[in-house]
C-alpha atoms as a PDB file:
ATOM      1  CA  UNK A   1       0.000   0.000   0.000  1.00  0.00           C
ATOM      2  CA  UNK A   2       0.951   3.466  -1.051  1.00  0.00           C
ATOM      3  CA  UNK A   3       2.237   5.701   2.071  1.00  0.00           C
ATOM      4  CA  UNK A   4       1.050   8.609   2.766  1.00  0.00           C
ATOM      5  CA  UNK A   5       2.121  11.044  -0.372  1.00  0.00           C
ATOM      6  CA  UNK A   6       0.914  14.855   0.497  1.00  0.00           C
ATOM      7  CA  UNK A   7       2.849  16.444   3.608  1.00  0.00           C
ATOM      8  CA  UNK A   8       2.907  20.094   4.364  1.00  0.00           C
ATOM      9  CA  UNK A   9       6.781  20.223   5.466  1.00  0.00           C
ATOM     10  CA  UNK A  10       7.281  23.627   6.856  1.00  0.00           C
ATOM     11  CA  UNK A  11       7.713  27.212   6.239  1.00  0.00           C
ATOM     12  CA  UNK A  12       9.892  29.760   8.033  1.00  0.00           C
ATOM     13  CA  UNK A  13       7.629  31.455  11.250  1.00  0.00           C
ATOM     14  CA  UNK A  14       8.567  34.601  10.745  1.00  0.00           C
ATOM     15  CA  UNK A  15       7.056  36.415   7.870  1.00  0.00           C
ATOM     16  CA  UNK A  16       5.484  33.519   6.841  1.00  0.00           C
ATOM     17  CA  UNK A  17       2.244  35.271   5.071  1.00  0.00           C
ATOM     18  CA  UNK A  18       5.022  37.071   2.197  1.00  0.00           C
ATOM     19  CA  UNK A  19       6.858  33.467   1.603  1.00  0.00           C
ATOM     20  CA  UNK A  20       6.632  31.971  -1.296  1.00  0.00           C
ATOM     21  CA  UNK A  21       5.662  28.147  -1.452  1.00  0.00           C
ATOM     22  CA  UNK A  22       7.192  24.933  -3.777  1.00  0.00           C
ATOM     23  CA  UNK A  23       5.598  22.124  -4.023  1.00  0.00           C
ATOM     24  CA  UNK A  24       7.989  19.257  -4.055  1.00  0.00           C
ATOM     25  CA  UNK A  25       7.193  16.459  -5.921  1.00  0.00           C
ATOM     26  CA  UNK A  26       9.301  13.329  -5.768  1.00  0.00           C
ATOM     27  CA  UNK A  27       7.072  10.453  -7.403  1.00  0.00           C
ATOM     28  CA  UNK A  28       9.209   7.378  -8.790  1.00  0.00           C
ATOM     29  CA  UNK A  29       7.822   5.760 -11.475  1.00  0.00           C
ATOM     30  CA  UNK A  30      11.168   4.580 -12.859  1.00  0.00           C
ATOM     31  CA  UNK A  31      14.050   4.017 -10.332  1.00  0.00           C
ATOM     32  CA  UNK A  32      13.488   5.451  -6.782  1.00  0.00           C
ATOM     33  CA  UNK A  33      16.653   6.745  -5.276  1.00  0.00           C
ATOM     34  CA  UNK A  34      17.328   6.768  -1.525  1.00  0.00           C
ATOM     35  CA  UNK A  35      17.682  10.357  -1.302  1.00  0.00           C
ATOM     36  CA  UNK A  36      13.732  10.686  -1.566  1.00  0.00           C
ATOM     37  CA  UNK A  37      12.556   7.077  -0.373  1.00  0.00           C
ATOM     38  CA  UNK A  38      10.407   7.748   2.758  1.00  0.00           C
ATOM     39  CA  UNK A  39      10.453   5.087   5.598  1.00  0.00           C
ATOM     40  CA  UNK A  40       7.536   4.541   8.015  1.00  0.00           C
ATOM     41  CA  UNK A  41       6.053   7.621   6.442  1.00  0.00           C
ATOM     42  CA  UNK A  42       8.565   9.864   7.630  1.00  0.00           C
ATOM     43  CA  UNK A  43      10.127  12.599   4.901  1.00  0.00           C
ATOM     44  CA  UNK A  44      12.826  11.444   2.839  1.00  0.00           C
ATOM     45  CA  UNK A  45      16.463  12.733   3.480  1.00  0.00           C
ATOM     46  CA  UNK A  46      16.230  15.424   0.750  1.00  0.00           C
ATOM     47  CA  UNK A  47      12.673  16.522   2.016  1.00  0.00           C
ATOM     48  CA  UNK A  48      13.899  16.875   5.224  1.00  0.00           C
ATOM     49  CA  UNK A  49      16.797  19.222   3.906  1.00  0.00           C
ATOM     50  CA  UNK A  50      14.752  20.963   1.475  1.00  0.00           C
ATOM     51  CA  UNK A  51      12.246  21.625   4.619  1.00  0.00           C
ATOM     52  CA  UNK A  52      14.844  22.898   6.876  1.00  0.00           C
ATOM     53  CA  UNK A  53      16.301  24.975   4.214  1.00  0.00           C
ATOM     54  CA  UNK A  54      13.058  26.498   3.537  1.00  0.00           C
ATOM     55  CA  UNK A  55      12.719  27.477   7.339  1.00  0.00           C
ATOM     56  CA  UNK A  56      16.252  29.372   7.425  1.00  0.00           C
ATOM     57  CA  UNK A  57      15.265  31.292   3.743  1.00  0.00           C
ATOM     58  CA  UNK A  58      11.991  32.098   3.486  1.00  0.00           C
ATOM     59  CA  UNK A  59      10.133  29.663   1.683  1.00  0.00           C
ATOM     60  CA  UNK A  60       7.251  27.502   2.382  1.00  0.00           C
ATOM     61  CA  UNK A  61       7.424  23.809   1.131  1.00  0.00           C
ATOM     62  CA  UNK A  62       4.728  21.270   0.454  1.00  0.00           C
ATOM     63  CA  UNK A  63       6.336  17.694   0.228  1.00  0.00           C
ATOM     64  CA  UNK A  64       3.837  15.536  -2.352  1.00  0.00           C
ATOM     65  CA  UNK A  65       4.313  12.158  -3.949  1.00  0.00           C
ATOM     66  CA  UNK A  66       0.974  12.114  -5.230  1.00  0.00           C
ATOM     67  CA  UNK A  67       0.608  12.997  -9.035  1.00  0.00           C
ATOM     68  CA  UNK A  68      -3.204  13.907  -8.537  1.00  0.00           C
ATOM     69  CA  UNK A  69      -2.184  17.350  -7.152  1.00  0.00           C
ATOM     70  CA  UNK A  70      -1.460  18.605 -10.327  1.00  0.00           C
ATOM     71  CA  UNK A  71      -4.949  20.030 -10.950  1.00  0.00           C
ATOM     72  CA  UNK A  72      -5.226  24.073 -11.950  1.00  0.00           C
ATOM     73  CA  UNK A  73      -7.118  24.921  -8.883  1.00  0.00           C
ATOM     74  CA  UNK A  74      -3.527  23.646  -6.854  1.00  0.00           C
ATOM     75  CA  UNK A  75      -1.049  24.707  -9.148  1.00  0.00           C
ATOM     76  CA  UNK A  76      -1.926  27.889  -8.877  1.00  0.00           C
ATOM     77  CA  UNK A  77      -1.070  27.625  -5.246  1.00  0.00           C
ATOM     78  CA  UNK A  78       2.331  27.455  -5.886  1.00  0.00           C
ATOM     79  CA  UNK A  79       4.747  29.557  -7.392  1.00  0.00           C
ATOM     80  CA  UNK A  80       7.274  27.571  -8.061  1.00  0.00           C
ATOM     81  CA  UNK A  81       7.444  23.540  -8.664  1.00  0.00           C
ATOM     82  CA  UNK A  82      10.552  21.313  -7.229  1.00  0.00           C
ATOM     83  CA  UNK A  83      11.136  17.655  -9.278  1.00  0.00           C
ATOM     84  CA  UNK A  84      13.394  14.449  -8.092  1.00  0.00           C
ATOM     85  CA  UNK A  85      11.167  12.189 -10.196  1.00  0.00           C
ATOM     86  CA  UNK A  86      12.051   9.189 -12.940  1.00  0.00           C
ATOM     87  CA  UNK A  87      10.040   7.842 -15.475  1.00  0.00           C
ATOM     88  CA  UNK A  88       6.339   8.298 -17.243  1.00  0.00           C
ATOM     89  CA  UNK A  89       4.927  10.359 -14.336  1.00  0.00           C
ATOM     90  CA  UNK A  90       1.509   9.309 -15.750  1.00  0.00           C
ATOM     91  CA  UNK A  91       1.843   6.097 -14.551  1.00  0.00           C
ATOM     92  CA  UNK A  92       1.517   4.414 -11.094  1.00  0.00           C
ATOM     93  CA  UNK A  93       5.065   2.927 -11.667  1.00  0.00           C
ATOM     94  CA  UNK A  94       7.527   1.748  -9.071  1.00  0.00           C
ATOM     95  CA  UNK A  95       6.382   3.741  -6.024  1.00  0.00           C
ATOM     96  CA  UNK A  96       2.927   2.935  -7.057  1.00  0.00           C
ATOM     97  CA  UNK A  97       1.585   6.744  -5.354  1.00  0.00           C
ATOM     98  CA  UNK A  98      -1.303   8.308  -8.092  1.00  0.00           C
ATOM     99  CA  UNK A  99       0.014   9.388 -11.367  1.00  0.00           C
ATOM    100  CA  UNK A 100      -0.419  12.614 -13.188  1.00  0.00           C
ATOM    101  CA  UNK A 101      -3.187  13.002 -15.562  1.00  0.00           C
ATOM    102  CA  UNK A 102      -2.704  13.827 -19.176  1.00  0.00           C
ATOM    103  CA  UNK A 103      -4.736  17.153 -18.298  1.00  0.00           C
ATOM    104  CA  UNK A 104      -2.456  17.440 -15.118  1.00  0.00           C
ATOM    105  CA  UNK A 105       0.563  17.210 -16.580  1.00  0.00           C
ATOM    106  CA  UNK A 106      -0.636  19.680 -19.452  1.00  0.00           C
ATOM    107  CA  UNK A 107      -2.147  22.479 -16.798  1.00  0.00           C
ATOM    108  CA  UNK A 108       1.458  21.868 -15.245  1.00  0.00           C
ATOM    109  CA  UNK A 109       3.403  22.997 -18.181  1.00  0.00           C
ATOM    110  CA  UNK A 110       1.552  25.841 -18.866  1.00  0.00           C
ATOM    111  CA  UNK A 111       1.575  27.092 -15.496  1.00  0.00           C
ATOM    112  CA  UNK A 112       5.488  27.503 -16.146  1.00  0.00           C
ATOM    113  CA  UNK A 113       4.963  29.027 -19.525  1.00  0.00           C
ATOM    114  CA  UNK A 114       2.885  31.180 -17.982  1.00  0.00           C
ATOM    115  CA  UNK A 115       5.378  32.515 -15.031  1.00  0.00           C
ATOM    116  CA  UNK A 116       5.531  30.157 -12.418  1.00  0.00           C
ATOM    117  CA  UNK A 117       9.088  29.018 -11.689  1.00  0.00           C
ATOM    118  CA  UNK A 118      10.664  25.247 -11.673  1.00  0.00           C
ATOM    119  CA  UNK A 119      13.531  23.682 -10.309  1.00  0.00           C
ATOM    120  CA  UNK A 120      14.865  20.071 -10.826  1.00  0.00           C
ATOM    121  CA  UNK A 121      17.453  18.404  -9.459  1.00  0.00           C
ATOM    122  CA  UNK A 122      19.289  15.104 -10.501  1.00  0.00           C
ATOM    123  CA  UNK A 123      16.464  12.532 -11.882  1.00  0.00           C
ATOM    124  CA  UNK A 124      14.526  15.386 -13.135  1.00  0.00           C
ATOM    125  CA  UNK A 125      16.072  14.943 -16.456  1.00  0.00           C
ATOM    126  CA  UNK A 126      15.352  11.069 -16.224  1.00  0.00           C
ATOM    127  CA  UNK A 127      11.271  11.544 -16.303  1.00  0.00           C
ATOM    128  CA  UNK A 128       8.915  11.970 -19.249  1.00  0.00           C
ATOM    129  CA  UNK A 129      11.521  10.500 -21.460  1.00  0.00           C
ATOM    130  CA  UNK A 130      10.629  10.819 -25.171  1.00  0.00           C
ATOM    131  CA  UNK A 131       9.330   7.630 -26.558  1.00  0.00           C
ATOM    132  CA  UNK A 132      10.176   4.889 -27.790  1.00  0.00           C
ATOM    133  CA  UNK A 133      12.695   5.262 -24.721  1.00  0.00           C
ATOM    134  CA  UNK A 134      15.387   2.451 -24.735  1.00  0.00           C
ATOM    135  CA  UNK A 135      18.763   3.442 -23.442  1.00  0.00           C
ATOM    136  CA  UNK A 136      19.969  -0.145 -23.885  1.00  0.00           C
ATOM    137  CA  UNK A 137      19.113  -0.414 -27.578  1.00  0.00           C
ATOM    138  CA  UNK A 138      20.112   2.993 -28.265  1.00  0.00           C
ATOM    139  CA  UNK A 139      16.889   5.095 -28.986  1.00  0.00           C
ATOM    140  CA  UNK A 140      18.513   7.710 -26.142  1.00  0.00           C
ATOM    141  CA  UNK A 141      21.672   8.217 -28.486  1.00  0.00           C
ATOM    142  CA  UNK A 142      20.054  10.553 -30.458  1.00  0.00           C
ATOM    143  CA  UNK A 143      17.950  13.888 -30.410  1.00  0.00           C
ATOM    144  CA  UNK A 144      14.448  14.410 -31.362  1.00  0.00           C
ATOM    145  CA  UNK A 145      14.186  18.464 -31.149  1.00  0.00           C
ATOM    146  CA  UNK A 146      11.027  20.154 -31.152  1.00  0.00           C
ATOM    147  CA  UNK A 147       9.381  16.326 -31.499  1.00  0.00           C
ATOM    148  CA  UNK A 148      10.825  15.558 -27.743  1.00  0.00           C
ATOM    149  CA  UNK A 149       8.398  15.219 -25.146  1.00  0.00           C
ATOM    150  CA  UNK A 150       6.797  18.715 -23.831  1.00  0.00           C
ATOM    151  CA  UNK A 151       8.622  17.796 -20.147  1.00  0.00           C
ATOM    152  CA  UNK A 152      11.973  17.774 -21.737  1.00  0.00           C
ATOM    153  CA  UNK A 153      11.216  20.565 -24.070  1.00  0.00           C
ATOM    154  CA  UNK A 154      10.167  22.569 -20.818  1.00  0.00           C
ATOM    155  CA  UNK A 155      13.621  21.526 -19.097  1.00  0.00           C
ATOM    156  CA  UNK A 156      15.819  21.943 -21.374  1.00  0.00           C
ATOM    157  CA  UNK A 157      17.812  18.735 -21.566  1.00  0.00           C
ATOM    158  CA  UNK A 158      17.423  15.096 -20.955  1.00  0.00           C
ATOM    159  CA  UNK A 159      19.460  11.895 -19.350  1.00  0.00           C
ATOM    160  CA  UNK A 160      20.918   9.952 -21.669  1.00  0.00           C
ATOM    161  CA  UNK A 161      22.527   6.930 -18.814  1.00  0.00           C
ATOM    162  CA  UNK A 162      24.989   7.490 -16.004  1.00  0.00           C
ATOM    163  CA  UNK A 163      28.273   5.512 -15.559  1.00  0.00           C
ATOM    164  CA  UNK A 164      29.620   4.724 -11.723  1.00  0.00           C
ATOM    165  CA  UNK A 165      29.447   7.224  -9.210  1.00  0.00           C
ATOM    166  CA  UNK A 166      33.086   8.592  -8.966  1.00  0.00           C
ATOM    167  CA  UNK A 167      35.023  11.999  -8.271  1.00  0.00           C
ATOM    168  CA  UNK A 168      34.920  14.447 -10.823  1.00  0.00           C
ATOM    169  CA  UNK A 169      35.181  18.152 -11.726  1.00  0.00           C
ATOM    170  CA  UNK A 170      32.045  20.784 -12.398  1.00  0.00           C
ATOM    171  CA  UNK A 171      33.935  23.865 -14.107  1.00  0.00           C
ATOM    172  CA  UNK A 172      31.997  27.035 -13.347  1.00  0.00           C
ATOM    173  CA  UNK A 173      30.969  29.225 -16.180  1.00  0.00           C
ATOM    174  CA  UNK A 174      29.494  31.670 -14.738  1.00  0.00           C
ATOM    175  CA  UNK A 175      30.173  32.723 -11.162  1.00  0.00           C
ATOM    176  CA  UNK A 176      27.692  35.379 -10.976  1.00  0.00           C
ATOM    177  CA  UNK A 177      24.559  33.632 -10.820  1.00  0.00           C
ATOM    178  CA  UNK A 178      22.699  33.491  -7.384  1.00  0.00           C
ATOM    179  CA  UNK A 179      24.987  31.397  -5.097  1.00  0.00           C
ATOM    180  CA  UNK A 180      27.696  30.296  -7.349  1.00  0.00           C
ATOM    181  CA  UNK A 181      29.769  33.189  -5.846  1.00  0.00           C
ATOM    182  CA  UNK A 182      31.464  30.930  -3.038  1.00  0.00           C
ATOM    183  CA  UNK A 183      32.270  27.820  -5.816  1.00  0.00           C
ATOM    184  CA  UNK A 184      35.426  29.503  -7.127  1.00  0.00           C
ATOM    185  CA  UNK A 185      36.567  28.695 -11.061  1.00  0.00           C
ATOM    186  CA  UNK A 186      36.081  24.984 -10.492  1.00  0.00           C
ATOM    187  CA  UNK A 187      35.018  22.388  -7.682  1.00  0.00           C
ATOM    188  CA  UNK A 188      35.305  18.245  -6.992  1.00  0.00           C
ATOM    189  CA  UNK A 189      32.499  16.244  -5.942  1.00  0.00           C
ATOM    190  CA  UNK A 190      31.709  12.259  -5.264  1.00  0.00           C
ATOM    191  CA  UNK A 191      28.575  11.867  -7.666  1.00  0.00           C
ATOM    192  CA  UNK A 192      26.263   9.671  -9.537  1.00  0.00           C
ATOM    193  CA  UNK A 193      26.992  12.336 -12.896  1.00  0.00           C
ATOM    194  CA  UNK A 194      24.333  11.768 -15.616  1.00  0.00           C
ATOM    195  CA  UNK A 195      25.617  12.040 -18.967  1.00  0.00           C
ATOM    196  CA  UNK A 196      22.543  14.380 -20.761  1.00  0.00           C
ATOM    197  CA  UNK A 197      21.583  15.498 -24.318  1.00  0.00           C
ATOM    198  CA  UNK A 198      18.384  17.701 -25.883  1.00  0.00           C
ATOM    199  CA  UNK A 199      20.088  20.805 -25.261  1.00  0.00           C
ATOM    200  CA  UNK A 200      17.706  23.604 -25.820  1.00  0.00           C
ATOM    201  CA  UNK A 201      19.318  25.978 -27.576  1.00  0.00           C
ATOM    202  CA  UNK A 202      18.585  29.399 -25.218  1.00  0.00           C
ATOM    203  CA  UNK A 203      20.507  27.481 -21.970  1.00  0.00           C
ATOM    204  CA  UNK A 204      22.164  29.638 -19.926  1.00  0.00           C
ATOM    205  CA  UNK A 205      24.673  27.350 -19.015  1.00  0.00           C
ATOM    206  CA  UNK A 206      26.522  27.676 -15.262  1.00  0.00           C
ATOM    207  CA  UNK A 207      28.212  24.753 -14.395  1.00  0.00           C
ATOM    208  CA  UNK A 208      29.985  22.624 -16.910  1.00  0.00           C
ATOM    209  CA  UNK A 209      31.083  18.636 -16.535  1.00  0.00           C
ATOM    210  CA  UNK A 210      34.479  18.123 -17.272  1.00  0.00           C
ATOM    211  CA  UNK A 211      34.681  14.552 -18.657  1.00  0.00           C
ATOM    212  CA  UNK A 212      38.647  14.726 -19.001  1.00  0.00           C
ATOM    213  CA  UNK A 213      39.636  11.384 -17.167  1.00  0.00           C
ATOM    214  CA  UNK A 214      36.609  10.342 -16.188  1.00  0.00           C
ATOM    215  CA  UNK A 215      35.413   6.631 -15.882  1.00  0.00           C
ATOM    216  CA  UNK A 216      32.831   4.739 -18.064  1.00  0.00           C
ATOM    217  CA  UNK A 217      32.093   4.973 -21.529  1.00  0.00           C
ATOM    218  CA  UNK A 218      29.270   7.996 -20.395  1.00  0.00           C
ATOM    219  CA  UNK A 219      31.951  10.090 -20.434  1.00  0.00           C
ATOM    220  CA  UNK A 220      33.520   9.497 -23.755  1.00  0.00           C
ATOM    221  CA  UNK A 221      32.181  13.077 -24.993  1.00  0.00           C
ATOM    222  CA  UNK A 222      33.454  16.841 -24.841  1.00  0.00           C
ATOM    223  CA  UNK A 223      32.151  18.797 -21.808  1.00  0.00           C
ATOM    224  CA  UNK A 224      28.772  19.239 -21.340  1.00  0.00           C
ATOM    225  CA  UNK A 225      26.253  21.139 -19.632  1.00  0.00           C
ATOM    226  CA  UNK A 226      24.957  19.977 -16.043  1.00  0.00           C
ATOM    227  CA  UNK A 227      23.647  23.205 -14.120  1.00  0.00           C
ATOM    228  CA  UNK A 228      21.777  25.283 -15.962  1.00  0.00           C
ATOM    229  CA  UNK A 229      19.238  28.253 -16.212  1.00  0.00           C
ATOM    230  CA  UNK A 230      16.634  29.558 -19.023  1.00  0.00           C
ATOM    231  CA  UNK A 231      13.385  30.942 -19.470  1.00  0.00           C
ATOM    232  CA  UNK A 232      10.702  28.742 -20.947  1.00  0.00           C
ATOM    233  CA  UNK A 233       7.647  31.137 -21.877  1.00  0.00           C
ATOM    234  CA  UNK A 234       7.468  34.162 -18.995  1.00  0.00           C
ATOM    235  CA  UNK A 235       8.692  30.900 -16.591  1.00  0.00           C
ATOM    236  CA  UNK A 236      12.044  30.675 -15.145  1.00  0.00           C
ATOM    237  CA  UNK A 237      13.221  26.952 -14.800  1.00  0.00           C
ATOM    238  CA  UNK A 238      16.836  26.212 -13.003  1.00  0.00           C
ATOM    239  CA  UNK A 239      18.307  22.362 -13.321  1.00  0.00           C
ATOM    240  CA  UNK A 240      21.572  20.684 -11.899  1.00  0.00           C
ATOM    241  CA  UNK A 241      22.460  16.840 -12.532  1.00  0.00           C
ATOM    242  CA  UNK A 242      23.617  16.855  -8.805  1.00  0.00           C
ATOM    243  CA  UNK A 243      21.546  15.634  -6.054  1.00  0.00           C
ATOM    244  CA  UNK A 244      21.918  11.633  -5.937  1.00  0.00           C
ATOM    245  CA  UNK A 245      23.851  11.114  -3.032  1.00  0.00           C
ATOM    246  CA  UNK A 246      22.675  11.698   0.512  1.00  0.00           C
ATOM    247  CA  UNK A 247      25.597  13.547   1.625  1.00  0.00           C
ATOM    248  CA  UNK A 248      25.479  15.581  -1.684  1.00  0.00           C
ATOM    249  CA  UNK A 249      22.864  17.084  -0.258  1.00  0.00           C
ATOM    250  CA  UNK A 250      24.410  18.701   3.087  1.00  0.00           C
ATOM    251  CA  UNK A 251      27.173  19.461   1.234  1.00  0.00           C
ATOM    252  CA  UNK A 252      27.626  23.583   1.569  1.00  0.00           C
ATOM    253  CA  UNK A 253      28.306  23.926  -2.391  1.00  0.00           C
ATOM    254  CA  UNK A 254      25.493  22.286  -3.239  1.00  0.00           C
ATOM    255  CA  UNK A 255      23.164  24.189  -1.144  1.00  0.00           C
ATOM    256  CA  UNK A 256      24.582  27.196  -2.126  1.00  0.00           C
ATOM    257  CA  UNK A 257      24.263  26.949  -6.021  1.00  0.00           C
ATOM    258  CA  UNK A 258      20.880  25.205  -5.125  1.00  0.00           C
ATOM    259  CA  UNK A 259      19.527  27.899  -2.772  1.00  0.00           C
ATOM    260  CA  UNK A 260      20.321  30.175  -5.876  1.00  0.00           C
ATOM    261  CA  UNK A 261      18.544  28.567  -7.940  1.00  0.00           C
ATOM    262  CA  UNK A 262      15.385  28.594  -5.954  1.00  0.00           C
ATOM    263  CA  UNK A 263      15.802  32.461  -5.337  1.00  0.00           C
ATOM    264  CA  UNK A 264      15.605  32.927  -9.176  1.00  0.00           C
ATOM    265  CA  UNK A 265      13.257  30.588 -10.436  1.00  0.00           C
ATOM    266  CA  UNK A 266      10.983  32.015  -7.413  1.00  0.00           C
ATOM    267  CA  UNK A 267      11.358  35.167  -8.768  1.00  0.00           C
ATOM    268  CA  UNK A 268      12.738  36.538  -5.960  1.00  0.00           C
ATOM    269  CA  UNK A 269      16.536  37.940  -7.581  1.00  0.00           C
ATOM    270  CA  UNK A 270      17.316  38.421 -11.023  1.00  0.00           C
ATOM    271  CA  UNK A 271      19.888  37.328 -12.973  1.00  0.00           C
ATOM    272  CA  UNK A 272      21.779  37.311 -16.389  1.00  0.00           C
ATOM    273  CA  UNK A 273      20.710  34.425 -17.940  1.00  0.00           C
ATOM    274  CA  UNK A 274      21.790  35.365 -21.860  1.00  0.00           C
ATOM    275  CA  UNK A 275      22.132  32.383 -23.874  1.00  0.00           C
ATOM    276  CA  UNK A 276      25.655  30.620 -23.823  1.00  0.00           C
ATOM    277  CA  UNK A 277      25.755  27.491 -24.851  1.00  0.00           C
ATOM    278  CA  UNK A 278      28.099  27.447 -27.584  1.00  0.00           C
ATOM    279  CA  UNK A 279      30.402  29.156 -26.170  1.00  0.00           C
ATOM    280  CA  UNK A 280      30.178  27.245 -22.608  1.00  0.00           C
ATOM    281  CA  UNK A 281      30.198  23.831 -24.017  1.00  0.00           C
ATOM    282  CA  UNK A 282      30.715  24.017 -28.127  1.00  0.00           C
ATOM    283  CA  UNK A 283      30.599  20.152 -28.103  1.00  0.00           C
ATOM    284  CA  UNK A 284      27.474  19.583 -26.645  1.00  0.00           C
ATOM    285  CA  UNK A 285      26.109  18.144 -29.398  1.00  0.00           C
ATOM    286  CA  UNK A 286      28.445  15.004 -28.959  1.00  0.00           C
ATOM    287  CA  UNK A 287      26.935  11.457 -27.884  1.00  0.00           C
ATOM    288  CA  UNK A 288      29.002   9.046 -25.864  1.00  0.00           C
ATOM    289  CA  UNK A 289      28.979   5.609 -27.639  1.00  0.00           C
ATOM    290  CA  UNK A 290      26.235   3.926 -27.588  1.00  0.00           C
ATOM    291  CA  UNK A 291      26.727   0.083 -25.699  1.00  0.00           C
ATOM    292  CA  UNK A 292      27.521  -1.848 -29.025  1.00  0.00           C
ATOM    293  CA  UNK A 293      30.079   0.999 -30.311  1.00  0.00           C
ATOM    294  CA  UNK A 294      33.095   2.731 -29.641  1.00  0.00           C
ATOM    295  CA  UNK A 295      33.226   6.169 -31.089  1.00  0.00           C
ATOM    296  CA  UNK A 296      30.756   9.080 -30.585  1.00  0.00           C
ATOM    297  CA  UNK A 297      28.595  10.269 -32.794  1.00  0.00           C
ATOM    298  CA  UNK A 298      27.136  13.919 -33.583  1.00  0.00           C
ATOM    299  CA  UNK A 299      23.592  14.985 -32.957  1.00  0.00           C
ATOM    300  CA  UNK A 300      22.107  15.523 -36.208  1.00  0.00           C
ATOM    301  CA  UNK A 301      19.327  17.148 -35.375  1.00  0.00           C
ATOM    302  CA  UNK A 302      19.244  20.810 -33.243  1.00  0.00           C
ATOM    303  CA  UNK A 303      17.212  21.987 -31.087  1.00  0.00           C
ATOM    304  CA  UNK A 304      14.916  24.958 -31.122  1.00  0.00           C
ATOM    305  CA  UNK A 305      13.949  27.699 -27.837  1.00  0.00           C
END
């Protein structure tokens, strides 16, 4: 049976009537990682730190599992939307908590078009993959552009497969978006790194992945983007591929860039978020092999805003 999926988490006591309020959603209906798995129907480790990070900066947080939420009397609600998710969110799937409806899902997306704000971390860019979605025979090794799903083309990128959680290197491109002021030129981190692809083409890119010496064939591609910022309509949507592991979480750089991206997609700071994705990472557009080859191939297809 299906624990309990909707928990109000917390808000900060003072000033609480001008805070703004995310709903985080963290349905699995692909893989569900530890980070969000609640136990005994207590909140998962990243709820609890989302919660607590809410309380010290001024932002309410409703914790939800439960796909039915997504109706337009309760997204309006919110102002801003928070995924950890995997897989067809439309579907009960491995947690087995109430999908999204078609409708739901649709009233979602245009709420961001519209000006409401989203942020996703890690698995984000593992859900609503576009189908037929096989990363073992291949069908991820390639772009679809403006035929992707509208999740990804609302995100800006997608996962492509991840190779063994290891040390490696996030170069920062720009150091002057909200809370990236503290991460100096570049910083190491243990990490499950997802190796992405569906670039949309008006990324402001801020953090970059440095594949140089990295293990697994994943990494057999240039740099790519993994934190990133863009507008999508009037909405502002903020994504990093961090977030897997628990202790990723507490971790101080991580909060920072993450508390910045919550300040901007809230609305709450602005920022320069010009296009920059050719110059940040001009070989974005390169695949890793797929299992059965050896050398990468070029997207052929690009991506519109």
């Amino acid at each position: 049976m299906a624990v309990l999926a909707w928990i109000f988490c917390g808000s900060l006591s003072l000033g609480a009537a001008e805070a703004k309020h995310i709903l985080f959603f963290t349905k699995s209906s692909g893989f569900e990682h530890s980070a969000i798995k609640r136990t005994n129907g207590e909140l998962s480790h990243a709820e609890k730190v989302l919660t607590e990070l809410g309380k010290k900066h001024s932002f309410e947080v409703t914790c939800t599992k439960d796909g039915g939420v997504f109706t337009p009397e309760n997204i309006a609600k919110y102002d801003a939307f928070f995924f950890y998710t995997t897989g067809d969110l439309t579907k009960p799937g491995t947690d087995k908590q109430p999908p999204m409806t078609a409708a739901g899902k649709a009233a979602f997306l245009q709420a961001i078009k519209n000006g409401k704000g989203f942020i996703g971390t890690h698995s984000a860019s593992d859900t609503f993959h576009t189908e037929p979605d096989s990363k073992e025979a291949g069908t991820r090794y390639q772009n679809y552009g403006d035929k992707s799903d509208p999740y990804v083309l609302m995100l800006g990128g997608e996962f492509i497969k991840h190779g063994p959680q290891q040390k490696a290197k996030m170069i920062v491109v720009d150091p002057k978006f909200p809370g990236c002021e503290e991460l100096g030129s570049d910083f190491e981190l243990m990490e499950e790194w997802y190796s992405l692809k569906e670039f949309a083409s008006n990324l402001h890119v801020i953090l970059v992945q440095d594949t140089a010496g990295m293990k697994g064939a994943e990494y057999k591609r240039g740099p790519y983007p993994a934190t990133w910022a863009r507008t999508y309509g009037k909405g502002r949507v903020f994504f990093t591929s961090m977030g897997h592991r628990e202790d990723v979480w507490t971790n101080p750089k991580f909060q920072s860039l993450l508390l910045g991206g919550i300040d901007w997609a809230l609305g709450n700071i602005k920022a320069d978020v010009t296009p920059n994705l050719e110059q940040a990472a001009p070989k974005h557009g390169d695949f890793p092999p797929k299992p059965d080859e050896n050398k990468p191939e070029k997207a052929k297809t690009k991506r519109k805003t």
